[in-house]
Protein backbone atom coordinates (compact mmCIF):
# COMPACT_ATOMS: atom_id res chain seq x y z
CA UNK A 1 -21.00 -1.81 36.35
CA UNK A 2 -23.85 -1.82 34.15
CA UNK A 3 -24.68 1.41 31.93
CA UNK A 4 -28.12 2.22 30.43
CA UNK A 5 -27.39 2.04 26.83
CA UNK A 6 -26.31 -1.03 26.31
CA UNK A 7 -23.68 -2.07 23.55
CA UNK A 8 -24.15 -3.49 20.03
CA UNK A 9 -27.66 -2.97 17.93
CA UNK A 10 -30.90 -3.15 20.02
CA UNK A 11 -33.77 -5.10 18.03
CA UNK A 12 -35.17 -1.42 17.66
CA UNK A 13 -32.38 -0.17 16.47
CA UNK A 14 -32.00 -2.86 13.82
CA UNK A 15 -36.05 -2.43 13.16
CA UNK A 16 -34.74 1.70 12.40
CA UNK A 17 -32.16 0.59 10.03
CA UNK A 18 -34.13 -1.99 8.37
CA UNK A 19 -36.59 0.78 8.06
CA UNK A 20 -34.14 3.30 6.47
CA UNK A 21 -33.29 0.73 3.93
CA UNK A 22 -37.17 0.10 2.97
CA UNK A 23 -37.52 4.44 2.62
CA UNK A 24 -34.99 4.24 -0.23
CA UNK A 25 -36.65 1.19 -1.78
CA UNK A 26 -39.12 3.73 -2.67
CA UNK A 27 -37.08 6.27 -3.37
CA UNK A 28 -35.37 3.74 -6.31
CA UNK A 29 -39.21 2.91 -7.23
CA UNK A 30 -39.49 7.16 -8.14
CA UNK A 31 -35.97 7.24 -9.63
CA UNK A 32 -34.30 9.37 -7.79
CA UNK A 33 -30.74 10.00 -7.53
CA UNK A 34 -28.18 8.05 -4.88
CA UNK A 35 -27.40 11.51 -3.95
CA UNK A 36 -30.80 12.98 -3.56
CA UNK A 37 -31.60 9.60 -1.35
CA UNK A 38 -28.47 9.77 0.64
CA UNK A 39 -29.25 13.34 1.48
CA UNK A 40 -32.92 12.79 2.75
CA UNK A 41 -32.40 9.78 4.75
CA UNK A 42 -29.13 10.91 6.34
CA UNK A 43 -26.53 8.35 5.18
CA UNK A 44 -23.67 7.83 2.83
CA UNK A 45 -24.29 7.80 -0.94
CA UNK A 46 -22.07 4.28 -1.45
CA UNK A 47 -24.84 2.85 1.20
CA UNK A 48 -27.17 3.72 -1.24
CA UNK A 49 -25.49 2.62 -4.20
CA UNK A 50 -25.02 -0.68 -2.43
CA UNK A 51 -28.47 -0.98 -1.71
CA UNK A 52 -29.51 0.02 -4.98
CA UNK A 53 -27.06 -2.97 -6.13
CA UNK A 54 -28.83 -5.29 -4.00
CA UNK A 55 -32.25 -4.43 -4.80
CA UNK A 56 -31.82 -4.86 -8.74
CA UNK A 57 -30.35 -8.27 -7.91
CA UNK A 58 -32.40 -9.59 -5.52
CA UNK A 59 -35.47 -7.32 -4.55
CA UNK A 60 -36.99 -5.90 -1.81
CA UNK A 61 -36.09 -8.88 0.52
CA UNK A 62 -31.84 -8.03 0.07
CA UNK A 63 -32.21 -4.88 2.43
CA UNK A 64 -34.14 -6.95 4.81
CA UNK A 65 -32.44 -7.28 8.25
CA UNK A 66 -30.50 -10.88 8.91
CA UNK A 67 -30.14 -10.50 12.75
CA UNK A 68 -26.41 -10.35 13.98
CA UNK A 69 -23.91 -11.24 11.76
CA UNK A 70 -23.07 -14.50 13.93
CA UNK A 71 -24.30 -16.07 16.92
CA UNK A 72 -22.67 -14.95 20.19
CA UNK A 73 -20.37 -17.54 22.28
CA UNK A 74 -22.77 -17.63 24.90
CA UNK A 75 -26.44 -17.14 24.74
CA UNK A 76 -28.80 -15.51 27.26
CA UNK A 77 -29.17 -17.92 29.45
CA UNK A 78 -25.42 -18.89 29.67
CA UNK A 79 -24.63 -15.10 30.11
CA UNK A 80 -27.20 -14.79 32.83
CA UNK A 81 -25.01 -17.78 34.26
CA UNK A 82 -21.44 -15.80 33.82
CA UNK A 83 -23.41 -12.63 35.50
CA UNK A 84 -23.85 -14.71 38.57
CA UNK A 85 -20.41 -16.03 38.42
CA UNK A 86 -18.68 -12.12 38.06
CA UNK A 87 -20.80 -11.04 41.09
CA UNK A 88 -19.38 -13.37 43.14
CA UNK A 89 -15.86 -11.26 42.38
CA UNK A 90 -12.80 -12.98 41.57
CA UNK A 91 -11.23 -13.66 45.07
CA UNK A 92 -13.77 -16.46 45.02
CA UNK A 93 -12.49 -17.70 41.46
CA UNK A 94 -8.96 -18.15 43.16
CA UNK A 95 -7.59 -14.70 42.23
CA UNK A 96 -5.41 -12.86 44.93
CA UNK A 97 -7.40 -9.16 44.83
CA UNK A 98 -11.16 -7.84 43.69
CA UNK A 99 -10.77 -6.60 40.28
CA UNK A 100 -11.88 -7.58 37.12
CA UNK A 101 -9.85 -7.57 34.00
CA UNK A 102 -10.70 -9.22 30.68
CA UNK A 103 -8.04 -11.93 31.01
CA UNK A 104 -9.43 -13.35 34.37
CA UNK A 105 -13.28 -13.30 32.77
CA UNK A 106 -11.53 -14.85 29.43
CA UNK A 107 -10.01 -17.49 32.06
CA UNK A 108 -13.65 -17.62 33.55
CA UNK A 109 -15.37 -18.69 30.42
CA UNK A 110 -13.23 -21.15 29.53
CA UNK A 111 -13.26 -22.92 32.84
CA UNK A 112 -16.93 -22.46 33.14
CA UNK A 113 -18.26 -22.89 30.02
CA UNK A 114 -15.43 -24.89 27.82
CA UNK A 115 -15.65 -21.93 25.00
CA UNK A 116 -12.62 -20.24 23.76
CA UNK A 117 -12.70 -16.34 23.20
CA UNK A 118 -10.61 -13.50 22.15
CA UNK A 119 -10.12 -10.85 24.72
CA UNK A 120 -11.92 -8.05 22.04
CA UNK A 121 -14.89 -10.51 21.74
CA UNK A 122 -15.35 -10.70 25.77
CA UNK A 123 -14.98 -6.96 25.58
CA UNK A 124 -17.83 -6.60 23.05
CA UNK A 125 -19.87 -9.04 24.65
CA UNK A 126 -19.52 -7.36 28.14
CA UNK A 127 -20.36 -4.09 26.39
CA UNK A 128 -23.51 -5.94 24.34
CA UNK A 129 -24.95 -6.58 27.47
CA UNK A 130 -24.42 -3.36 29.08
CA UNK A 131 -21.06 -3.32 31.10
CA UNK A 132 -18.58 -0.80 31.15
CA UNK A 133 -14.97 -1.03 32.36
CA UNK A 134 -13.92 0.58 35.29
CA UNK A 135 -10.48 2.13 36.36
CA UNK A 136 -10.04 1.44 40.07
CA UNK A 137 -9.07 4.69 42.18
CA UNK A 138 -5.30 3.58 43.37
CA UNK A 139 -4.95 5.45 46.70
CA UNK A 140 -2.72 4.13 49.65
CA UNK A 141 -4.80 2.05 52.51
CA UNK A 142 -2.94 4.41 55.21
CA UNK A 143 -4.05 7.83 53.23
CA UNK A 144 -4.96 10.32 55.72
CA UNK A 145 -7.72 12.33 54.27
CA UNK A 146 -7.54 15.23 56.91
CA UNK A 147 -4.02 15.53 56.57
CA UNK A 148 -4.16 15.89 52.61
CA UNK A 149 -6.87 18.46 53.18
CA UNK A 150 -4.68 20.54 55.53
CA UNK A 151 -1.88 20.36 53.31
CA UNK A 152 -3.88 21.50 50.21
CA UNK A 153 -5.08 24.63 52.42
CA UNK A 154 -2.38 25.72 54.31
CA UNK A 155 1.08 24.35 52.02
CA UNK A 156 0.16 24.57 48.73
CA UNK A 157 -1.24 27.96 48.43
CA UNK A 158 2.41 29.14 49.19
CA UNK A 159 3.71 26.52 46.90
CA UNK A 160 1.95 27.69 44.03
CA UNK A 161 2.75 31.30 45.13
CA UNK A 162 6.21 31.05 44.73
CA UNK A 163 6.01 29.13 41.59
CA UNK A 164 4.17 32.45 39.95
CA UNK A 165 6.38 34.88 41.03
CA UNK A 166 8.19 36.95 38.37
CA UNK A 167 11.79 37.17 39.15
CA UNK A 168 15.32 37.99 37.40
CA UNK A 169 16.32 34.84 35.30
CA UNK A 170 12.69 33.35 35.62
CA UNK A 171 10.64 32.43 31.95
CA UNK A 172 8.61 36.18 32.35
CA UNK A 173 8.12 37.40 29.09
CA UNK A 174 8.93 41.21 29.98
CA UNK A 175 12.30 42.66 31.49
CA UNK A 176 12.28 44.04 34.79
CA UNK A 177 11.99 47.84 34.87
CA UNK A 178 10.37 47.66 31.69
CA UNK A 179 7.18 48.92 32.36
């Protein structure tokens, strides 16, 4: 199942950041404090320290963004492939029952696409590209709606009834007569 907001930095989120970083390049052209910075833009003072550090060694060009830290496994075009393969569910990948779990898609991507990955790093990938995990309902095939339905109205109400009751020997706080 695919969620709306994605996983990992979107290029305009990266674009914000970047732009954070270029506000307090001005803000160490005026002198101000790490503090003062820190407080107007919203972020921790060792951030700004650290880019402070950064700009005195290296200039403007140090708090520019880099892009992702590494390149994924699997580019676009091979995860557009491994979509495909997931929607044809994993009975047709040779496994005994419909569910998805990060070991079979681990499994997947190795047979598919001769890569090796941890099971965190398909996690984060799935959630990069805006999947979520899902926790199947487990209910019995044979489960008789109507007949948990009648039981909820007509048994439990006397269930929880006598559970409440207040009687010699029971947890009640107060004594009996003592009111």
């Amino acid at each position: 199942m695919k969620y709306p907001q994605g996983g990992g930095l979107t290029a305009e989120r990266q674009a914000f950041r970047e732009r954070v970083r270029m506000e307090a390049v001005g803000m160490f052209v005026d002198g101000l404090d790490s503090a003062v910075i820190a407080k107007e833009l919203r972020v921790s003072v060792r951030s700004v320290q650290r880019w402070r550090r950064a700009w005195l060694e290296a200039g403007q060009d140090a708090l520019r963004s880099r892009g992702p830290a590494c390149r994924p496994k699997l580019n676009e075009v091979l995860f557009g492939v491994l979509e495909q393969e997931l929607a044809k569910g994993p009975v047709a990948h040779g496994w005994p029952d419909q569910r998805w779990t990060l070991a079979r898609i681990k499994t997947l991507v190795g047979r598919r696409f001769h890569k090796r990955m941890t099971l965190s790093g398909i996690s984060q990938m799935l959630r990069r590209h805006g999947w979520s995990h899902q926790v199947p309902a487990r209910r019995a095939a044979e489960r008789d709606q109507a007949a948990v339905a009648g039981w909820v109205k007509e048994t439990w109400p006397h269930v929880e009834a006598s559970r409440r009751r207040s009687m010699p020997g029971s947890s009640s706080k107060t004594k009996p007569g003592s009111l």
